[in-house]
N, C-alpha and C. Protein backbone atom coordinates (compact mmCIF):
# COMPACT_ATOMS: atom_id res chain seq x y z
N UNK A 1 46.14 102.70 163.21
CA UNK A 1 47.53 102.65 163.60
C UNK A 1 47.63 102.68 165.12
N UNK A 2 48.89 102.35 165.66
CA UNK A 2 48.64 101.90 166.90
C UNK A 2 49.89 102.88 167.83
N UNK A 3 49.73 103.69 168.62
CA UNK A 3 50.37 104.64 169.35
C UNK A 3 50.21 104.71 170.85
N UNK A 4 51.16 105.29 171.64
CA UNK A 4 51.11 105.33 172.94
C UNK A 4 50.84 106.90 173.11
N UNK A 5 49.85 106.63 174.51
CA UNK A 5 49.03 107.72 174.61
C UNK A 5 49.32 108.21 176.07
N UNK A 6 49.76 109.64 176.35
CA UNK A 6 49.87 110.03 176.98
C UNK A 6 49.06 111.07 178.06
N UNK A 7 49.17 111.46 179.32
CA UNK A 7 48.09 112.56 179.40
C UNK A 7 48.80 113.34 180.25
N UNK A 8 48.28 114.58 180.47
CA UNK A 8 48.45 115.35 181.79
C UNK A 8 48.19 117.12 181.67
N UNK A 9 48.79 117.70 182.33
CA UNK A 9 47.87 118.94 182.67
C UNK A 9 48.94 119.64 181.31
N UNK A 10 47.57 121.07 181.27
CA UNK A 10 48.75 121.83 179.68
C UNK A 10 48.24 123.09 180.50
N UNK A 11 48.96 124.08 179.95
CA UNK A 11 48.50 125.66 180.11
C UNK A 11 47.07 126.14 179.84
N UNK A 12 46.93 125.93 178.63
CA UNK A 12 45.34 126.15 178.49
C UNK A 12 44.25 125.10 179.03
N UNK A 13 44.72 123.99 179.11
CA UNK A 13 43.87 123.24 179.96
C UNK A 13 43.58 123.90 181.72
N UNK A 14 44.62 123.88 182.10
CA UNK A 14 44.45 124.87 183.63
C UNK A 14 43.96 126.12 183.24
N UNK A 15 44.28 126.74 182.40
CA UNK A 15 43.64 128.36 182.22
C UNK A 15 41.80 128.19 182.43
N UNK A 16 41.45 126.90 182.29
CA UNK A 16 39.95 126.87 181.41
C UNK A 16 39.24 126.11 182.62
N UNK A 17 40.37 125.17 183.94
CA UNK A 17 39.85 124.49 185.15
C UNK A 17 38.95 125.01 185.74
N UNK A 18 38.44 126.10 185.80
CA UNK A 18 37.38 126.74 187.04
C UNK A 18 36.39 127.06 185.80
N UNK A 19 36.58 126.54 184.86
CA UNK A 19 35.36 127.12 183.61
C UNK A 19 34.84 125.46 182.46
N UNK A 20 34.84 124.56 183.63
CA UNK A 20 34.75 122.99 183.27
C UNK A 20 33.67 123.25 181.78
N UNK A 21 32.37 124.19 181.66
CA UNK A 21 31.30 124.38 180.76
C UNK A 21 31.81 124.88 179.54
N UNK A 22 33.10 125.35 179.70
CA UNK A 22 32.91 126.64 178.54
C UNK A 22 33.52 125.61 177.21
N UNK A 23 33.46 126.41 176.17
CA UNK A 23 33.90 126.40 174.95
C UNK A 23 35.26 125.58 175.27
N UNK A 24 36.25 126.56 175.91
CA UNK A 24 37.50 126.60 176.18
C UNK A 24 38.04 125.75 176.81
N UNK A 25 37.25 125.19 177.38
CA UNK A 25 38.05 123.50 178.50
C UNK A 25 37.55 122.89 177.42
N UNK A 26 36.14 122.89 176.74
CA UNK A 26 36.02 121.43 175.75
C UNK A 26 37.31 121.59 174.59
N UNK A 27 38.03 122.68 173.62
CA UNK A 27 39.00 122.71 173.17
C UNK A 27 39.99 122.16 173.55
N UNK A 28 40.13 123.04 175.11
CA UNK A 28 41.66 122.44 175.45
C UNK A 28 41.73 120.63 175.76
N UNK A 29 41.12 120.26 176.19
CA UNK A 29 40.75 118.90 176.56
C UNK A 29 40.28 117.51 175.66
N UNK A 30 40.24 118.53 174.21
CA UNK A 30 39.47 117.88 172.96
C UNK A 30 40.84 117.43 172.01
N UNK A 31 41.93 117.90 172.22
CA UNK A 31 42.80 118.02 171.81
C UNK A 31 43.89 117.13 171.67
N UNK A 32 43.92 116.55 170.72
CA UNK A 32 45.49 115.32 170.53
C UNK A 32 46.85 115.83 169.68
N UNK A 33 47.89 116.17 170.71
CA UNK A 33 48.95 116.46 170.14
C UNK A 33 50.05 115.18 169.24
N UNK A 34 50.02 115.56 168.33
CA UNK A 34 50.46 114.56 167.29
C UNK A 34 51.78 114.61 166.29
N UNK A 35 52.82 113.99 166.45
CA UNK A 35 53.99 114.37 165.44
C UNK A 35 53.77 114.53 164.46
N UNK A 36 54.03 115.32 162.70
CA UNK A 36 53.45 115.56 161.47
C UNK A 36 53.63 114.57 160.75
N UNK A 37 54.58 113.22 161.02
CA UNK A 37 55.02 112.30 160.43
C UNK A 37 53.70 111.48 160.84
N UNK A 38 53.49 111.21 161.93
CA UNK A 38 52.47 110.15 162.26
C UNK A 38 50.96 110.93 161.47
N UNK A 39 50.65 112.30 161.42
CA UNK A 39 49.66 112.78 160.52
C UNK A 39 49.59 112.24 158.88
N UNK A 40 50.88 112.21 159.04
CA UNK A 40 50.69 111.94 157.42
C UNK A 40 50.59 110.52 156.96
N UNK A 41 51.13 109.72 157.64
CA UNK A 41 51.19 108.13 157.56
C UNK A 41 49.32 108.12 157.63
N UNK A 42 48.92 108.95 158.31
CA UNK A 42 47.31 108.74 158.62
C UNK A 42 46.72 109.58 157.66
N UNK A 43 47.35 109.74 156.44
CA UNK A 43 46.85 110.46 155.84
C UNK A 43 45.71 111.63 155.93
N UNK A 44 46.25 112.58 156.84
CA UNK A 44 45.09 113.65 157.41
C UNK A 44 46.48 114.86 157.57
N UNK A 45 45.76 116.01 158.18
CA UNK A 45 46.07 117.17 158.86
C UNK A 45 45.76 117.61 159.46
N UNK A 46 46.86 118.52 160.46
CA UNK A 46 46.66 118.78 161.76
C UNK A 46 45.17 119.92 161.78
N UNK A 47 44.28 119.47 162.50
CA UNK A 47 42.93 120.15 162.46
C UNK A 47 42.10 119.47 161.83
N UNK A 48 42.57 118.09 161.59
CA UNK A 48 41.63 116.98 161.40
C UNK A 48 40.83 115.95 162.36
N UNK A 49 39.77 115.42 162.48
CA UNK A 49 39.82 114.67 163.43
C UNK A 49 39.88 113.37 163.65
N UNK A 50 40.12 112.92 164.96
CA UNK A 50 40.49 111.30 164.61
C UNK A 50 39.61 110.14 166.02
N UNK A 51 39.40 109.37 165.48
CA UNK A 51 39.05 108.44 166.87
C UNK A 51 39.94 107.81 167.47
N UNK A 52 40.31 107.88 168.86
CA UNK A 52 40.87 107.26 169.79
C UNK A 52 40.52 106.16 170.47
N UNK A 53 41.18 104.42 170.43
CA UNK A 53 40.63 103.98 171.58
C UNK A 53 41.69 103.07 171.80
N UNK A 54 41.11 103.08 173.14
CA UNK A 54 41.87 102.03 174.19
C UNK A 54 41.35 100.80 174.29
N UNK A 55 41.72 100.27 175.08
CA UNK A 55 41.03 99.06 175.71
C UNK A 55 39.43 99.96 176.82
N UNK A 56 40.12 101.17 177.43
CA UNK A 56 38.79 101.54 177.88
C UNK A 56 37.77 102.06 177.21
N UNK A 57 37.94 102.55 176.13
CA UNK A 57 36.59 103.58 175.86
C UNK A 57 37.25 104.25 174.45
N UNK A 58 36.01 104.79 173.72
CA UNK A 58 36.98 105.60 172.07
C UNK A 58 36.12 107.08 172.18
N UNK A 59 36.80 107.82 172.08
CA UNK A 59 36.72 109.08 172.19
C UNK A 59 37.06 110.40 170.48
N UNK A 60 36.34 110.92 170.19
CA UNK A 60 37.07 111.73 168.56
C UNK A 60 37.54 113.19 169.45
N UNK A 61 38.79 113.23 168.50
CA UNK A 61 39.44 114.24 169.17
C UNK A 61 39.97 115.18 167.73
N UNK A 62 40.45 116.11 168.23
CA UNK A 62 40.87 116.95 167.27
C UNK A 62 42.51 116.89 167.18
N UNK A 63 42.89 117.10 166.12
CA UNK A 63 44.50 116.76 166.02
C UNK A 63 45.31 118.51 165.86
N UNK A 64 46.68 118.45 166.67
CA UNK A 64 47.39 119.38 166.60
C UNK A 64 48.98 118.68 166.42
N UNK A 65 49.16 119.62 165.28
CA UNK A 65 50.92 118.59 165.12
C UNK A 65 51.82 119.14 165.82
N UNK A 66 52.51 118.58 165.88
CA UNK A 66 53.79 118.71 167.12
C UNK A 66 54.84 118.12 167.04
N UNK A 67 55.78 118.92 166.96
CA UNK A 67 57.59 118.22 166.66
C UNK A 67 58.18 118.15 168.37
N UNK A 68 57.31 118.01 169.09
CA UNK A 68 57.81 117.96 170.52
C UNK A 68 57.57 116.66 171.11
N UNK A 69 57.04 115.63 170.15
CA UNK A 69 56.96 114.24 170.51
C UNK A 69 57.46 113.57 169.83
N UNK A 70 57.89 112.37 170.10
CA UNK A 70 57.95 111.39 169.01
C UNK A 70 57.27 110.62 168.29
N UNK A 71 57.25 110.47 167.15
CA UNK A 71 56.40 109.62 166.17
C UNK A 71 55.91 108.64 167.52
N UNK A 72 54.76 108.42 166.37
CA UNK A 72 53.60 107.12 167.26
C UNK A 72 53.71 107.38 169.21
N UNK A 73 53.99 108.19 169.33
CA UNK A 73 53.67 109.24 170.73
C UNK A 73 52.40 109.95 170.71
N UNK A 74 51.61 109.98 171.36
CA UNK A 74 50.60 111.56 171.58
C UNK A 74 50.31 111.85 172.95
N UNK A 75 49.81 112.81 172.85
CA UNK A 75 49.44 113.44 174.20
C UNK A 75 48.13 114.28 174.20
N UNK A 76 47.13 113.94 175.12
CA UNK A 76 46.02 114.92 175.66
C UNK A 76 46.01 115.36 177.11
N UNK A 77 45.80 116.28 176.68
CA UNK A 77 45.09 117.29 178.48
C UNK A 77 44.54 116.30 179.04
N UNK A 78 44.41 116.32 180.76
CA UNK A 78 43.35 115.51 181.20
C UNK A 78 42.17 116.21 181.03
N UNK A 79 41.19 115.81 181.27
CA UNK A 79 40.02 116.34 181.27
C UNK A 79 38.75 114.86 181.04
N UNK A 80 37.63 115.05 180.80
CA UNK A 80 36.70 114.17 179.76
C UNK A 80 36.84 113.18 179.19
N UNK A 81 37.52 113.53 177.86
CA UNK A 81 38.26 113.02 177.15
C UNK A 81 39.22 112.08 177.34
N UNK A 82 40.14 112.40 177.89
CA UNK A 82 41.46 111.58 178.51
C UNK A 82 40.89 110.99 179.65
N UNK A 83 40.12 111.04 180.58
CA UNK A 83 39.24 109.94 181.52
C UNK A 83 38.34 109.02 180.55
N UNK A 84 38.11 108.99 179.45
CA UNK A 84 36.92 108.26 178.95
C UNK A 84 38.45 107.09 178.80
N UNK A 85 39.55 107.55 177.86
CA UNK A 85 40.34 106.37 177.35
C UNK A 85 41.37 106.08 177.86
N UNK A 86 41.39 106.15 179.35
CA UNK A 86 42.60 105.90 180.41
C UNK A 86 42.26 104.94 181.26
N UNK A 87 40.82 104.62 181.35
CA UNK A 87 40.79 104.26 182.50
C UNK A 87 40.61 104.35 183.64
N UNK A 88 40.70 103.41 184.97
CA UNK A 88 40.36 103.90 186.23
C UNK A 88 41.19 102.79 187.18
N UNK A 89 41.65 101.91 186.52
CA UNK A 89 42.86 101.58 187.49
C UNK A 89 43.97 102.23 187.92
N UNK A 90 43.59 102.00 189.38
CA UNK A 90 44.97 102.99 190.51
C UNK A 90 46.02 102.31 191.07
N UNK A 91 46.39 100.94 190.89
CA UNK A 91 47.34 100.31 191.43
C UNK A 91 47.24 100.70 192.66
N UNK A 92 46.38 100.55 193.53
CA UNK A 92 46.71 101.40 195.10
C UNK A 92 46.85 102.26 195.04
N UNK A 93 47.17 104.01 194.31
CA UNK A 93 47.23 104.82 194.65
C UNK A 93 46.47 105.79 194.53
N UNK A 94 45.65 105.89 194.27
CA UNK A 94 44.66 106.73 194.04
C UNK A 94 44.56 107.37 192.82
N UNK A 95 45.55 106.89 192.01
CA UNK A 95 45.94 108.11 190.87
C UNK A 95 45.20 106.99 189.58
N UNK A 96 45.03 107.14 188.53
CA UNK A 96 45.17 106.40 187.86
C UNK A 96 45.76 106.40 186.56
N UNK A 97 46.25 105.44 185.84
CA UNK A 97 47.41 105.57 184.69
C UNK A 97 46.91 106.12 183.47
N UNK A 98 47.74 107.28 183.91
CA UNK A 98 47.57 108.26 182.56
C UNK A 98 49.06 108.31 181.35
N UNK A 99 49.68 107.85 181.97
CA UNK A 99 50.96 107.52 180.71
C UNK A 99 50.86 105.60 180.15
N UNK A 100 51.42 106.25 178.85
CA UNK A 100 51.65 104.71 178.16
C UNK A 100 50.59 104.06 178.27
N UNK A 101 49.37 104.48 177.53
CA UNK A 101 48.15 104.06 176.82
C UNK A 101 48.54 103.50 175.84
N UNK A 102 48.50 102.20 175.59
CA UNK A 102 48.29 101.95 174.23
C UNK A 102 46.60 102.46 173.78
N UNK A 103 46.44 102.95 172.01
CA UNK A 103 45.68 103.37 171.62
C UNK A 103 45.51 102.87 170.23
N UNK A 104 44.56 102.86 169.59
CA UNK A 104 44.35 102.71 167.79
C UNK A 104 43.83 104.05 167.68
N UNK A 105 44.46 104.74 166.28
CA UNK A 105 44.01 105.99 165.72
C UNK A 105 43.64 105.66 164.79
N UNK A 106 42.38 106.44 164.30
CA UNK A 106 42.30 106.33 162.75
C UNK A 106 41.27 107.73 162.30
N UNK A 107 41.50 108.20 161.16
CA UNK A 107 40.58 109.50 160.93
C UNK A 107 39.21 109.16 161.08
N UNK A 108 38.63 110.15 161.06
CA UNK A 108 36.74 110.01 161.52
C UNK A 108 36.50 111.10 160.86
N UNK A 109 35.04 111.41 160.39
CA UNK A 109 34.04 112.70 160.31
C UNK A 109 33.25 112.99 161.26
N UNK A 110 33.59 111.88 162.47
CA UNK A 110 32.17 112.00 163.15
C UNK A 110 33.03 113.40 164.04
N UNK A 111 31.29 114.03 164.79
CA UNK A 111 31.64 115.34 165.79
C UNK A 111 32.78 114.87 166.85
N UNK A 112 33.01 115.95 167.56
CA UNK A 112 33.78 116.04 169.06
C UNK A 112 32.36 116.32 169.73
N UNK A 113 31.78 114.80 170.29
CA UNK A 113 31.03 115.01 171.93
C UNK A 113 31.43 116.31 172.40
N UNK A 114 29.88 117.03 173.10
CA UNK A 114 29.95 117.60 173.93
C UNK A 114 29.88 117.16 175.36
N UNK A 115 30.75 117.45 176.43
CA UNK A 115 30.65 116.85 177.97
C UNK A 115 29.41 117.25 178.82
N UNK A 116 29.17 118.50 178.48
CA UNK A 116 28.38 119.45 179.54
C UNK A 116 26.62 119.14 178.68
């Protein structure tokens, strides 16, 4: 299924920034926030996992549902993860585009990569 992918900084993602190794940044950063409607069309649940990809790169992430987006919306922390399927074009600015990813989801068994 095909969704727009979002990124940027979360609470526990910054809580875990000066601890790039631990457990706790690969969680926070591993993480795809997902509406329960779009879970279920994908026939899965939240704490399931799923593969992500872009045009750059496919990444398995772990799913958390969320009534704070809209269907076929998601969102990840930056980190790893969200650099593997964003990309690295900056339009000139140094930044590079982390909103309005298009993405394909679909469930997986495979692991969540470790970074470190």
């Amino acid at each position: 299924m095909t969704f727009i992918l979002s990124s940027g900084r979360t609470i526990s993602q910054g809580a875990f920034v000066e601890h790039k190794l631990s457990q706790g940044y690969r969680n926070a950063t591993s993480t795809l926030f997902i509406h329960p409607m779009d879970l279920f069309e994908l026939g899965i649940e939240s704490g399931d996992r799923v593969r992500v990809t872009s045009a750059y790169g496919s990444v398995v992430l772990t799913t958390e549902e969320t009534v704070d987006l809209k269907e076929k919306c998601v969102f990840i922390a930056l980190g790893p993860f969200a650099n593997a399927i964003t990309g690295g074009y900056t339009h000139a600015t140094g930044m590079p585009d982390y909103k309005d990813i298009i993405v394909e989801i679909e469930p997986t068994d495979d692991p969540i990569l470790k970074v470190w």
